[in-house]
Each structure stands twice: as C-alpha cells, then as structure tokens.
C-alpha atoms as a PDB file:
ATOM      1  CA  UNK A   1       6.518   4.877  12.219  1.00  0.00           C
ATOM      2  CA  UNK A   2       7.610   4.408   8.801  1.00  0.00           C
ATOM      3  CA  UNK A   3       4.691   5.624   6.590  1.00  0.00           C
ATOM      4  CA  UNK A   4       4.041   3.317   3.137  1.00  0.00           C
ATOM      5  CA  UNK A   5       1.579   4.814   1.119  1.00  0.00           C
ATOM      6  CA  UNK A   6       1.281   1.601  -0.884  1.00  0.00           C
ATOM      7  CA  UNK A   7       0.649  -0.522   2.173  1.00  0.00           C
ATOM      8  CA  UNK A   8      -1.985   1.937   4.241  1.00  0.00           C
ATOM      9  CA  UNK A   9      -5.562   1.360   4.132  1.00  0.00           C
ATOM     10  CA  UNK A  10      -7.297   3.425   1.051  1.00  0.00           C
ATOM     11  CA  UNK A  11     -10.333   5.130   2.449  1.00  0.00           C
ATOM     12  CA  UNK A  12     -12.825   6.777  -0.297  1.00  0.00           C
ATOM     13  CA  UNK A  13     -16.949   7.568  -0.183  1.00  0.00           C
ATOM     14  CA  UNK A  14     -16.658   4.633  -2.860  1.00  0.00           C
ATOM     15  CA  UNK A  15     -14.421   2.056  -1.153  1.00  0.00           C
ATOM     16  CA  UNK A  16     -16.656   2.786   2.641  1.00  0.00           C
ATOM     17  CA  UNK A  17     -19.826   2.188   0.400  1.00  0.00           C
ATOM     18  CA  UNK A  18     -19.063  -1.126  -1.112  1.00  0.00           C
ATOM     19  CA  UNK A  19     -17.766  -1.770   2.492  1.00  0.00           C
ATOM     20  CA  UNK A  20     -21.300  -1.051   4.146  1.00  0.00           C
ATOM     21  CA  UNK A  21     -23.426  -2.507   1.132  1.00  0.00           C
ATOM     22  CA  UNK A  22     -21.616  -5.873   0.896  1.00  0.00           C
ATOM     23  CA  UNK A  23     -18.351  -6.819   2.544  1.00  0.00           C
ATOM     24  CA  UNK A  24     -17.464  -9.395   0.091  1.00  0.00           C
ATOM     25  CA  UNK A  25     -18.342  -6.382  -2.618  1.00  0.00           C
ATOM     26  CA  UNK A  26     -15.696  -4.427  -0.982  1.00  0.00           C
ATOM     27  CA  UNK A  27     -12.846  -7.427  -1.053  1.00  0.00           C
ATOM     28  CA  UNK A  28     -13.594  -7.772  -5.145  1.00  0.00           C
ATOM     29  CA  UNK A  29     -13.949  -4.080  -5.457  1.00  0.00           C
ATOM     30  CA  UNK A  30     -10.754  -2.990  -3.792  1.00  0.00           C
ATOM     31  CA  UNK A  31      -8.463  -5.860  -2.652  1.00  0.00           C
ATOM     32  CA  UNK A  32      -8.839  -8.455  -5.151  1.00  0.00           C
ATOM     33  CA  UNK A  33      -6.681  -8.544  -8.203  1.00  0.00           C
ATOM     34  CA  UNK A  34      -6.806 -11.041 -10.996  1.00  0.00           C
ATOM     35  CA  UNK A  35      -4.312 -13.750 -10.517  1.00  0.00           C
ATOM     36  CA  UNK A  36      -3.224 -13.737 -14.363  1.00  0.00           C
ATOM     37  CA  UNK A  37      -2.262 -10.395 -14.337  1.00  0.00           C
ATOM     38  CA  UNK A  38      -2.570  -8.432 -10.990  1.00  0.00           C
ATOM     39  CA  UNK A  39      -5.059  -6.018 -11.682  1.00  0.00           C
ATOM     40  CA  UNK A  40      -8.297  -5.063 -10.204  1.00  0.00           C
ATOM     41  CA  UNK A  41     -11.597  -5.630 -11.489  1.00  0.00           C
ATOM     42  CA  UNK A  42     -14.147  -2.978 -12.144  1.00  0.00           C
ATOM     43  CA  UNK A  43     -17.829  -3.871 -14.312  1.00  0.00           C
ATOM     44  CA  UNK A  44     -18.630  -0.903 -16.735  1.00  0.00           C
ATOM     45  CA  UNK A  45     -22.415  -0.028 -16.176  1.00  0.00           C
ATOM     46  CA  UNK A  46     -25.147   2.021 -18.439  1.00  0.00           C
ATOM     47  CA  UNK A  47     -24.800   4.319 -15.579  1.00  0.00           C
ATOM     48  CA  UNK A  48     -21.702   4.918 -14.782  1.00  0.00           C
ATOM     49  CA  UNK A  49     -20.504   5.473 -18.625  1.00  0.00           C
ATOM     50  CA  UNK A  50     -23.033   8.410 -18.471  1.00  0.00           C
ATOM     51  CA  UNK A  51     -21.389   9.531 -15.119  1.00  0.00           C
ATOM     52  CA  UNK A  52     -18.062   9.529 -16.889  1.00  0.00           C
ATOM     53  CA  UNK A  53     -18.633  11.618 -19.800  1.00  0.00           C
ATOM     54  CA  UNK A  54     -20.920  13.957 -18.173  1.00  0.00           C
ATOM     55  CA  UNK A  55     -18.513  14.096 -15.705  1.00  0.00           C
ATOM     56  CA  UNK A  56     -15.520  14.551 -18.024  1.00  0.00           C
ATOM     57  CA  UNK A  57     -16.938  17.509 -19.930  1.00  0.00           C
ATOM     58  CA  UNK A  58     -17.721  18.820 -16.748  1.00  0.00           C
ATOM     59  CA  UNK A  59     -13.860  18.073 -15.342  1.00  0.00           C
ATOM     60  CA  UNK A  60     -12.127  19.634 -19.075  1.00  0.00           C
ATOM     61  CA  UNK A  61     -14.198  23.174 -17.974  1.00  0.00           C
ATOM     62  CA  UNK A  62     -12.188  23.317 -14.782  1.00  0.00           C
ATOM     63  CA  UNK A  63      -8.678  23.555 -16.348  1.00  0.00           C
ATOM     64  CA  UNK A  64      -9.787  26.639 -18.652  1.00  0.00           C
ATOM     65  CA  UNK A  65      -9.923  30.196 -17.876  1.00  0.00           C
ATOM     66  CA  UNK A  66     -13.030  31.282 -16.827  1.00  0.00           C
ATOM     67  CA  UNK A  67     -13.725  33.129 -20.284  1.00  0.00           C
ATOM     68  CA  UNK A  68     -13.322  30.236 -22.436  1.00  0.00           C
ATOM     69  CA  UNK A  69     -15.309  27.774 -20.584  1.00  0.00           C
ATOM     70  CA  UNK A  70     -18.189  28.397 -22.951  1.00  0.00           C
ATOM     71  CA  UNK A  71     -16.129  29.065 -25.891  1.00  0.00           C
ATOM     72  CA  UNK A  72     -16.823  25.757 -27.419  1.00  0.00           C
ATOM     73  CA  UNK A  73     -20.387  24.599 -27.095  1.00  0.00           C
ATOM     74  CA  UNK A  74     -20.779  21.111 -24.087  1.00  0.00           C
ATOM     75  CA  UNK A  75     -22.892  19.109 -26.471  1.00  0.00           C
ATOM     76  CA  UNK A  76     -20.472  18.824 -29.063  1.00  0.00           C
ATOM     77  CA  UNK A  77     -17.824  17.810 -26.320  1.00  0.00           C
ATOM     78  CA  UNK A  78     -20.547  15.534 -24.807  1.00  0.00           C
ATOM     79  CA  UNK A  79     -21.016  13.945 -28.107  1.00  0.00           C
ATOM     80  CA  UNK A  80     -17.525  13.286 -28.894  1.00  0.00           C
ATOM     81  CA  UNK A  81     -16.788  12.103 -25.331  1.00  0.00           C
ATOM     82  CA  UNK A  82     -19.747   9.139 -25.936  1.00  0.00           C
ATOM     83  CA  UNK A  83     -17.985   7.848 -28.873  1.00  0.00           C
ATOM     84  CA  UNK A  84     -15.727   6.104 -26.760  1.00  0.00           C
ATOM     85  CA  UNK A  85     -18.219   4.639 -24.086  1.00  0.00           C
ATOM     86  CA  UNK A  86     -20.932   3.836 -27.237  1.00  0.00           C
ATOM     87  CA  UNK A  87     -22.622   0.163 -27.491  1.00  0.00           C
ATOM     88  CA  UNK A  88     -20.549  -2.924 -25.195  1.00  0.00           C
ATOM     89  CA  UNK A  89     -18.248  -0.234 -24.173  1.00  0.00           C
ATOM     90  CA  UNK A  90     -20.287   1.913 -22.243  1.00  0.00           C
ATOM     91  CA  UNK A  91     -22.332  -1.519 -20.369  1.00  0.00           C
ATOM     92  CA  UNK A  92     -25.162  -0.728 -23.001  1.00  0.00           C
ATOM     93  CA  UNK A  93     -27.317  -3.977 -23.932  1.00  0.00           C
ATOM     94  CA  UNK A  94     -29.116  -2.563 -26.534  1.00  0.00           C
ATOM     95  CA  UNK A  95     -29.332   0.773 -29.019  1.00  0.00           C
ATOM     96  CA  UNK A  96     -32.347   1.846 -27.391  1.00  0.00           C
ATOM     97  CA  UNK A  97     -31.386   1.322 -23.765  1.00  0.00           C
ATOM     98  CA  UNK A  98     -28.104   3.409 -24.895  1.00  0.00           C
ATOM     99  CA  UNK A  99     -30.411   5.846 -26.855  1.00  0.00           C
ATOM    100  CA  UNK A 100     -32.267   6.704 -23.521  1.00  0.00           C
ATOM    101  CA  UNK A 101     -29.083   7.351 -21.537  1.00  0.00           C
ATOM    102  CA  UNK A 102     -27.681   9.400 -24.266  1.00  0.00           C
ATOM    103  CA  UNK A 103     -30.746  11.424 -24.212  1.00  0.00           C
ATOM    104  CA  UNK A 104     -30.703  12.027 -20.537  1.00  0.00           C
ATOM    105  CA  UNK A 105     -26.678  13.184 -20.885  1.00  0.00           C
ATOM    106  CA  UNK A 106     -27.549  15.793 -23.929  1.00  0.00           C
ATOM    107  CA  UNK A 107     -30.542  16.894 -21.338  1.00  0.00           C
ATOM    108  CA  UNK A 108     -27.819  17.450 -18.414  1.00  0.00           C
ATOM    109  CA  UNK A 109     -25.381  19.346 -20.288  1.00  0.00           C
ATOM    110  CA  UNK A 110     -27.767  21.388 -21.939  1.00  0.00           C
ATOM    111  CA  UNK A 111     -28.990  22.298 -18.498  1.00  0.00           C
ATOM    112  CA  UNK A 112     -25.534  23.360 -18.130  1.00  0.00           C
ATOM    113  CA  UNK A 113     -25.179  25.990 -20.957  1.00  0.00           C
ATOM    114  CA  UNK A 114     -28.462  27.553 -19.853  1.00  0.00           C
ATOM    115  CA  UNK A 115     -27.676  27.711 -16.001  1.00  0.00           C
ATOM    116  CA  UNK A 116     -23.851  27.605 -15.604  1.00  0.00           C
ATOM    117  CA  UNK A 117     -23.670  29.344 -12.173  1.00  0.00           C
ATOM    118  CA  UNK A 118     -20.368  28.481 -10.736  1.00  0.00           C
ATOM    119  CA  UNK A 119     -19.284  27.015 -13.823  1.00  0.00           C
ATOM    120  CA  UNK A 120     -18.656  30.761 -15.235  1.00  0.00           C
ATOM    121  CA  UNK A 121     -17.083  31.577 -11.664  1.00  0.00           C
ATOM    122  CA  UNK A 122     -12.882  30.814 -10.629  1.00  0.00           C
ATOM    123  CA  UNK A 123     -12.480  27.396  -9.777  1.00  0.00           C
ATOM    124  CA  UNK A 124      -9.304  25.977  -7.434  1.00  0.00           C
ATOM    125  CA  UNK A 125      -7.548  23.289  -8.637  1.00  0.00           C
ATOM    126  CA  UNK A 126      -5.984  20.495  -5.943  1.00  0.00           C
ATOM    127  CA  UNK A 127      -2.982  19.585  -7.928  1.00  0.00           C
ATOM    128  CA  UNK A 128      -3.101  15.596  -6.870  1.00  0.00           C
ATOM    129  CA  UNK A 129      -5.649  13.540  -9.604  1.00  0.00           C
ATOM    130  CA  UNK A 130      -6.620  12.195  -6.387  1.00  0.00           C
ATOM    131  CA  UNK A 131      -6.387  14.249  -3.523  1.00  0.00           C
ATOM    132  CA  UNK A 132      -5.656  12.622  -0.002  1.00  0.00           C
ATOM    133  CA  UNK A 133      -4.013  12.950   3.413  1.00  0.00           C
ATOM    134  CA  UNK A 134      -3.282  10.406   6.324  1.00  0.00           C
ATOM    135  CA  UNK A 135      -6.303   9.770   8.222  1.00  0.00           C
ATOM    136  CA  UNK A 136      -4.785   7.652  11.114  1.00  0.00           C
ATOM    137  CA  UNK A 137      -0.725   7.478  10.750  1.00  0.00           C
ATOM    138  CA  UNK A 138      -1.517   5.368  14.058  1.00  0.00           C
ATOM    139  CA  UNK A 139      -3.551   2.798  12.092  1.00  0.00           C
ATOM    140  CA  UNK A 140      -1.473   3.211   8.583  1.00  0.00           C
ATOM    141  CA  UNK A 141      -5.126   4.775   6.818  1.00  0.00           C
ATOM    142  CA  UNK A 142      -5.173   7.647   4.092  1.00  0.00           C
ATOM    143  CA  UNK A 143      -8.370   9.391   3.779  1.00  0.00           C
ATOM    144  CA  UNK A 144      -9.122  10.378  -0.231  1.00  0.00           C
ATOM    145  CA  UNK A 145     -11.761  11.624  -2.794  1.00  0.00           C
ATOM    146  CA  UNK A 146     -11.822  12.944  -6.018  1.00  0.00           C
ATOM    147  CA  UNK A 147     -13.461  15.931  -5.753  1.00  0.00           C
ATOM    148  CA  UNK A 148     -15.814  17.250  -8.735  1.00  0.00           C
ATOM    149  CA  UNK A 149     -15.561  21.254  -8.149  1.00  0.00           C
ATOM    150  CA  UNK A 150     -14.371  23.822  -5.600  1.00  0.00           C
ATOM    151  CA  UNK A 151     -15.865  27.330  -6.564  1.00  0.00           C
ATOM    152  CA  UNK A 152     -13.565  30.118  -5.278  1.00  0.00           C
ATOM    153  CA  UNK A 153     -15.644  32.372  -3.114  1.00  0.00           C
ATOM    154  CA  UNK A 154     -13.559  35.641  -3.562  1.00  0.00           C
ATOM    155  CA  UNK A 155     -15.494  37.747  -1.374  1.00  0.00           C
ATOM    156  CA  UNK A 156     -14.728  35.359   1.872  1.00  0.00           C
ATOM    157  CA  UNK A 157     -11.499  34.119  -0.206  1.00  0.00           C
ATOM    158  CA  UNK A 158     -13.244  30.882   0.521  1.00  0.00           C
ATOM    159  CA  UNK A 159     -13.995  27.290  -1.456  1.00  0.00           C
ATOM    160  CA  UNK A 160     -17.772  25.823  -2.117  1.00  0.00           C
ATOM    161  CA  UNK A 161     -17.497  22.223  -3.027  1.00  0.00           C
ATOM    162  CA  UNK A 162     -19.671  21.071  -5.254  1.00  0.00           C
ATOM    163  CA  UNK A 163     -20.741  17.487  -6.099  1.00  0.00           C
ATOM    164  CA  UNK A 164     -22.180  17.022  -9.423  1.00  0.00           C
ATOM    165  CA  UNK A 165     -24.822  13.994  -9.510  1.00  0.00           C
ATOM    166  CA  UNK A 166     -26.449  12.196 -12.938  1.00  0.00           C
ATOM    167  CA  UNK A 167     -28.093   9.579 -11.520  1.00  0.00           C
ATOM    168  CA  UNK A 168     -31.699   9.357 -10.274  1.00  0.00           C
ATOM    169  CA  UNK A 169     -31.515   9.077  -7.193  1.00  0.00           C
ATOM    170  CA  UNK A 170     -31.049  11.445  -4.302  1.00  0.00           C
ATOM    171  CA  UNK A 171     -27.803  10.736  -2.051  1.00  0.00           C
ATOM    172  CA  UNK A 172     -28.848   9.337   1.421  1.00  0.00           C
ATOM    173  CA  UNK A 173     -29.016  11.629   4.421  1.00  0.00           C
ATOM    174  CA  UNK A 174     -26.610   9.835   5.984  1.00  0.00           C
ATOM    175  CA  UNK A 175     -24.199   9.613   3.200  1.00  0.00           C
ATOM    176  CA  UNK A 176     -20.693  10.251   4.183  1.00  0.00           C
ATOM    177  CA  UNK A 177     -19.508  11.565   0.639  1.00  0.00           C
ATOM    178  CA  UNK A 178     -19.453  15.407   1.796  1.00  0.00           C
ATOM    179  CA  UNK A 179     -18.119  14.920   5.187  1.00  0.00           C
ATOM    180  CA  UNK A 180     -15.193  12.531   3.310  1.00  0.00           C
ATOM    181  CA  UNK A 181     -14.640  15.736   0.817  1.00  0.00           C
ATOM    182  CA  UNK A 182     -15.030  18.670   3.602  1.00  0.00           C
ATOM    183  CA  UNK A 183     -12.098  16.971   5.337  1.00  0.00           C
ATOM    184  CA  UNK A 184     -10.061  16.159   2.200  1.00  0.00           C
ATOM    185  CA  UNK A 185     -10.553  19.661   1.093  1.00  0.00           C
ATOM    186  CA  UNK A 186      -9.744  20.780   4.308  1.00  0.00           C
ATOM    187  CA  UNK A 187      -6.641  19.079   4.510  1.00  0.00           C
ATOM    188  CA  UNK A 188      -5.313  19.377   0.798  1.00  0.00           C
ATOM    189  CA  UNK A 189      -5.569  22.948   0.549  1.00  0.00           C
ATOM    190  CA  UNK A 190      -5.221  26.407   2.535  1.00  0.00           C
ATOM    191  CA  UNK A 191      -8.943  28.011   2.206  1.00  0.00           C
ATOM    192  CA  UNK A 192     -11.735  27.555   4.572  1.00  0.00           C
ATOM    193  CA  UNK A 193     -14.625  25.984   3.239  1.00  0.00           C
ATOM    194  CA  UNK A 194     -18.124  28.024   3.395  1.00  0.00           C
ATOM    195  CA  UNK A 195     -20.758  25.115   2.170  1.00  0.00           C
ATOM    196  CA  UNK A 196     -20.989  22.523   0.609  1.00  0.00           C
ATOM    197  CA  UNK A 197     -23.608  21.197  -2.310  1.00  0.00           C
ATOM    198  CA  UNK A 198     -25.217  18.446  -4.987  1.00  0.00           C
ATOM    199  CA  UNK A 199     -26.083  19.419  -7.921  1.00  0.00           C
ATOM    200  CA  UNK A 200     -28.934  16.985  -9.653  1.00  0.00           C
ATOM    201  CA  UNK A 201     -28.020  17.618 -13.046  1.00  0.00           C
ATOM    202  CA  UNK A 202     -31.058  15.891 -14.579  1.00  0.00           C
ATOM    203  CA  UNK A 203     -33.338  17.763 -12.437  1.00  0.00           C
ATOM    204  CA  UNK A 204     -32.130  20.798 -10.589  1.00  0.00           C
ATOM    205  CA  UNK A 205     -30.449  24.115 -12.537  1.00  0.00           C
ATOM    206  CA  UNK A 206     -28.240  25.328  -9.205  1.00  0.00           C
ATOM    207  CA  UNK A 207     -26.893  23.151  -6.750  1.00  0.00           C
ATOM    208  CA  UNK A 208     -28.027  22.408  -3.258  1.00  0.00           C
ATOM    209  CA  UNK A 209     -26.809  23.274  -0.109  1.00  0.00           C
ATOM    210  CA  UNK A 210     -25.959  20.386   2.556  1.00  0.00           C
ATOM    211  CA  UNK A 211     -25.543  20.818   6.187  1.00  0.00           C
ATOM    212  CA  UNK A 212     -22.145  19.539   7.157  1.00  0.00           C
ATOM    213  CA  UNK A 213     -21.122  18.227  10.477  1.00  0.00           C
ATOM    214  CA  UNK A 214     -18.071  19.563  12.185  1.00  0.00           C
ATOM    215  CA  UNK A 215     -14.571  17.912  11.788  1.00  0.00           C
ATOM    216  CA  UNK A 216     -14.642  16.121  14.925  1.00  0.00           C
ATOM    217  CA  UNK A 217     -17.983  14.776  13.993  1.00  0.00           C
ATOM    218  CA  UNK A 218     -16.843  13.781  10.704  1.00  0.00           C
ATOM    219  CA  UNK A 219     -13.281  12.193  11.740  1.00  0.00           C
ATOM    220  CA  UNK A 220     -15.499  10.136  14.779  1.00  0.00           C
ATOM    221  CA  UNK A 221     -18.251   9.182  12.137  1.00  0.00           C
ATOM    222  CA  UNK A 222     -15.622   7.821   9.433  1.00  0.00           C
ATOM    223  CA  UNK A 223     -13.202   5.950  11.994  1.00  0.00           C
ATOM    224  CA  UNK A 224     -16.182   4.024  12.911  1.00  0.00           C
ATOM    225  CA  UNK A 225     -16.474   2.876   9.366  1.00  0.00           C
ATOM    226  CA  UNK A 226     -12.521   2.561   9.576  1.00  0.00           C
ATOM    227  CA  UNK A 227     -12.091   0.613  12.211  1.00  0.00           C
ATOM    228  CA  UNK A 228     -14.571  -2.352  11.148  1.00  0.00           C
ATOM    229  CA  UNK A 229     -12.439  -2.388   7.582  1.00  0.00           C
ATOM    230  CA  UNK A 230      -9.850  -2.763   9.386  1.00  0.00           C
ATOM    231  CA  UNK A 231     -10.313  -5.451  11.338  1.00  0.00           C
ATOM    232  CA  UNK A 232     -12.017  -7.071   8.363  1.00  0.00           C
ATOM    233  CA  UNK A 233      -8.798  -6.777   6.283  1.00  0.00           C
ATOM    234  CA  UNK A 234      -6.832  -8.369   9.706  1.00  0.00           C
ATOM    235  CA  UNK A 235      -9.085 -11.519   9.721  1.00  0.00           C
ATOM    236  CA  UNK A 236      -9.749 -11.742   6.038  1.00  0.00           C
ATOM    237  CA  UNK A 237     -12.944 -12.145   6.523  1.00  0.00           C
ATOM    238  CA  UNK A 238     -15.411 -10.426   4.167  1.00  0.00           C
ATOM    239  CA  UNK A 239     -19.331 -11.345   4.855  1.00  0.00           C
ATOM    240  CA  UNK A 240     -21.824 -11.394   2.056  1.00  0.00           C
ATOM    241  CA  UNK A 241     -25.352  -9.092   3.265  1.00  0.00           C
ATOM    242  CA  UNK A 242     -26.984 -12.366   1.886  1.00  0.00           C
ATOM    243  CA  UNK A 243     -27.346 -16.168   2.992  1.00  0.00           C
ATOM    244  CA  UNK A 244     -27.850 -16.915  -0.530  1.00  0.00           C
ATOM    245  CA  UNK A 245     -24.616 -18.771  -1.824  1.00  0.00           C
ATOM    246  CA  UNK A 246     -24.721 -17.353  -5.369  1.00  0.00           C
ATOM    247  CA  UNK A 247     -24.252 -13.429  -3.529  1.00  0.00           C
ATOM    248  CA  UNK A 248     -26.456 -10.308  -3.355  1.00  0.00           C
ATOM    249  CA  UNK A 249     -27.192  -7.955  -5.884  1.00  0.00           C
ATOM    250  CA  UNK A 250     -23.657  -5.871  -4.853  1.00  0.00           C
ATOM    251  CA  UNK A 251     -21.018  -8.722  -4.937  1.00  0.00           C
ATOM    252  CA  UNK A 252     -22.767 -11.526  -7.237  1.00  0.00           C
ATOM    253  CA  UNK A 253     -21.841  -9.489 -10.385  1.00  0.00           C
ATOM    254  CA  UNK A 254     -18.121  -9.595  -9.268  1.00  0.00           C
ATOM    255  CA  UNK A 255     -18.095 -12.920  -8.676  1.00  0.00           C
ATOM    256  CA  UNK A 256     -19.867 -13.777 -11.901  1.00  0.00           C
ATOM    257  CA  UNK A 257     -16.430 -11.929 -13.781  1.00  0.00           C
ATOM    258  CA  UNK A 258     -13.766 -13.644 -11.198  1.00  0.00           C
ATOM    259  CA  UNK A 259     -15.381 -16.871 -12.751  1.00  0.00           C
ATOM    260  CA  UNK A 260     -14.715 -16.182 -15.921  1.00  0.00           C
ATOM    261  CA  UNK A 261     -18.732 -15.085 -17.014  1.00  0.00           C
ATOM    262  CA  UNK A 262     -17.613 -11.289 -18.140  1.00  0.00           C
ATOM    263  CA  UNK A 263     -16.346  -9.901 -21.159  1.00  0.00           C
ATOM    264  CA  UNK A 264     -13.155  -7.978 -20.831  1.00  0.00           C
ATOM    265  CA  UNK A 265     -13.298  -4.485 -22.396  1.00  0.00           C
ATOM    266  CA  UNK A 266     -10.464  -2.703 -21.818  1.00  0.00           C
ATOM    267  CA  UNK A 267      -7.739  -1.136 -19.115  1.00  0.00           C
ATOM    268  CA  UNK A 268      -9.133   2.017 -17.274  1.00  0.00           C
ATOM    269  CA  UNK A 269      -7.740   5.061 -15.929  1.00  0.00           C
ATOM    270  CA  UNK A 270      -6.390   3.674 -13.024  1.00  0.00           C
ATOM    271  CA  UNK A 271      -5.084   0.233 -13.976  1.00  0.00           C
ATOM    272  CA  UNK A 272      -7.852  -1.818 -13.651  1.00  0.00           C
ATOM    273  CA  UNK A 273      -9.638  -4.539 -15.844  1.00  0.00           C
ATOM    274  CA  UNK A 274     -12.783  -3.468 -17.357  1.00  0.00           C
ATOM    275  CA  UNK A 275     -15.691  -5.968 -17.860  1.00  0.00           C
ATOM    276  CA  UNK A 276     -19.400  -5.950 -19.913  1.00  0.00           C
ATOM    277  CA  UNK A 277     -21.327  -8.383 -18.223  1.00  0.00           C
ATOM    278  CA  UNK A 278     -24.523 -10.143 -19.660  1.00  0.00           C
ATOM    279  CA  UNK A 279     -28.284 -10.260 -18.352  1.00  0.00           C
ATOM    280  CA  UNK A 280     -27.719 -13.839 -18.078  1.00  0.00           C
ATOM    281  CA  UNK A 281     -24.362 -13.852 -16.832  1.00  0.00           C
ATOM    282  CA  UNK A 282     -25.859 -13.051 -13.232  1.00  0.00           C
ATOM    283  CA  UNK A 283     -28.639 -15.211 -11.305  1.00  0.00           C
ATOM    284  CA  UNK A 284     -30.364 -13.542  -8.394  1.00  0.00           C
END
C-alpha cells in the first residue's frame, strides 16, 4: 500500500473528543473547510486563549537550557504573550470577564516560579511540531498529539510525560489523552516511558501521577474509537447528540459561523480561520 499522509485519517485526543461529544462537531471541527477559501474553522474561546499563552510560556522554557529557564521572570513573558489574545481576540466579551482570566493565568505561572519541579530538570524534545506515527497502515490512520513535556529521568534514562492543564475541570477517568500520548511517545522516540501525569496548574504545585493501561489496551481502546470515525467518514454521515434542529451545545456554535453569524479574527497556527462569536449569535 501506497501510504498518503494527506489522505489518512488524523487521529488526536482532540479530533476523538469532538468525535464522541458530537459527530456533527467533529465534521465542522476537522473535515469541513470554508468553501471561499478552503480552510478550516476553529472559534477562539475565553478559555482556550488562556490555555495558549499559559501554554506558550510554558512551551518557550522547553527549548532553553536548563539554567536559563528562570533567567527571565514567567510573568513578564505571560504578560507580553496576552497582548496578542487581549479583548475580541482572545473570545473575551467584556474587560472584566478578560480581567478574571488574566488573573487566574498570572496565578498559574506564578505557581510556576515558586514550584518549578521538572521545569528546572532536562527536558527531550520530539523534533516534529506535531509528533505522530501510523496507527493502522491497513486502514490509512496516523495516530498524533502534541505533547506538553517529557522530563528526562536520567537515573532510569527514562521520559515522564507531563500534561499541563488550566482549566477547571479535572480530565475524565476515562479520558484517552494519556494513553493517545504514551503511545505517541512511545513510538516517536527511543526511551521507555516510567509515568505519566496532569498537572492542575490553578490548583496543584507538582503534577499527578496517572495509571496507564498497557499498549495493547491502549491500541484496542483507541481502534474502537477509530473504527466508528471511520465508517462515519465512509457514509458521510455525522449525527448531532441532539434532536433539536438548531444543534447541541458542541456543534451549534460551528454552525452559527458556517452561516455567516461569527466574526473572523484572524489565521492561526495551523491554517485555519479564526472566529469571535457573540452571546446572541448562538440559541440553545
């Protein structure tokens, strides 16, 4: 088989979420490209802006040697870093709401100076921006993820992989966002991999350990998920959760901006169309 990287099936934590949320999320999410000019949509969220600049700062410390990290204090690189997501940009309706997630980002990072753990440790670098690896040559699917850190362990000459998490919510026991990274680490780089961890930056100064299954486990639980995309993509059929014809709360905001409701902001990293989208621009 001739393998087409631009023609397999994309696999992520992200892209397997909006799949099990919402099908019709997952079409507008990761299929769906706007007509006019071909790209994908994406909708820029309070949330998420603090996600990216926490996670940024967090990303810039990886590339330096372990005795600079510190060199320049976070909060002035945090602060520089929300000039560019500040007001409409960042998904922020109003100063205050953008005043409260600004505060909770200066709170994180200074959490960070104070308890750096294996932020002051080596780190390994994967040299792909997004690391991935065929999944199922058989079925044309690459298996990705962006991972945030991978503390060297020198002692076992082994990785940790840390996920770093701003929101406020604890990831679901179920989640498959580890087991998608243990095998994407496992299959992107040389070292074995001793643990695995989240770190709850707004509430928790070390990161915790998560119990990981074992490949097979992993590989079995994800080609589950990978089958049923599959044969979604086949039929072109993409089911909304909800009987309601305006959507659910995951795929009625997309459709809101494919009708022409949203606000385009800019290009992002990856190509796609950035949108601010009103209270009112959404019924549910």
């Amino acid at each position: 088989m001739l393998l087409d990287k631009y023609k397999a099936i994309w696999l992520s934590h992200s892209s397997i979420k909006d799949f099990l949320n919402c099908q019709r999320s997952y079409y507008y999410k990761n299929i769906y490209k706007n007509p006019k000019t071909g790209r994908k949509i994406a909708i820029i969220k309070p949330s998420l802006s603090l996600g990216q600049v926490v996670h940024d700062v967090i990303e810039e410390l990886s590339h330096l040697p372990v005795e600079k990290r510190f060199a320049v204090p976070l909060v002035e690189q945090f602060k520089k870093k929300w000039q560019k997501i500040s007001g409409i940009n960042g998904g922020f309706r109003t100063p205050d709401e953008e005043q409260e997630f600004f505060r909770r980002g200066i709170d994180m990072i200074n959490m960070l100076e104070l308890h750096p753990g294996p932020l002051k440790k080596r780190a390994i670098k994967i040299k792909e921006k997004i690391p991935f690896y065929w999944f199922s040559m058989e079925d044309n699917m690459i298996l990705c993820g962006k991972i945030d850190w991978l503390e060297y362990i020198e002692k076992t000459d082994s990785i940790h992989i840390i996920d770093f998490k701003t929101g406020k919510s604890d990831e679901r026991e179920d989640s498959l966002q580890l087991p998608i990274y243990y095998l994407v680490a496992k299959n992107c780089q040389n070292r074995s991999i001793e643990k695995a961890s989240y770190w709850y930056l707004d509430r928790e100064t070390k990161p915790t350990k998560i119990s990981l299954p074992t490949v097979e486990e992993a590989q079995k639980t994800i080609q589950k998920v990978a089958e049923r995309i599959k044969l979604a993509r086949q039929l072109k059929h993409y089911k909304c959760i909800s009987d309601d014809k305006e959507g659910c709360r995951y795929c009625a905001p997309l459709l809101a901006v494919v009708s022409g409701k949203g606000k385009f902001m800019r290009v992002g990293d990856f190509g796609e169309e950035i949108y601010y989208l009103s209270d009112d621009a959404v019924s549910l």
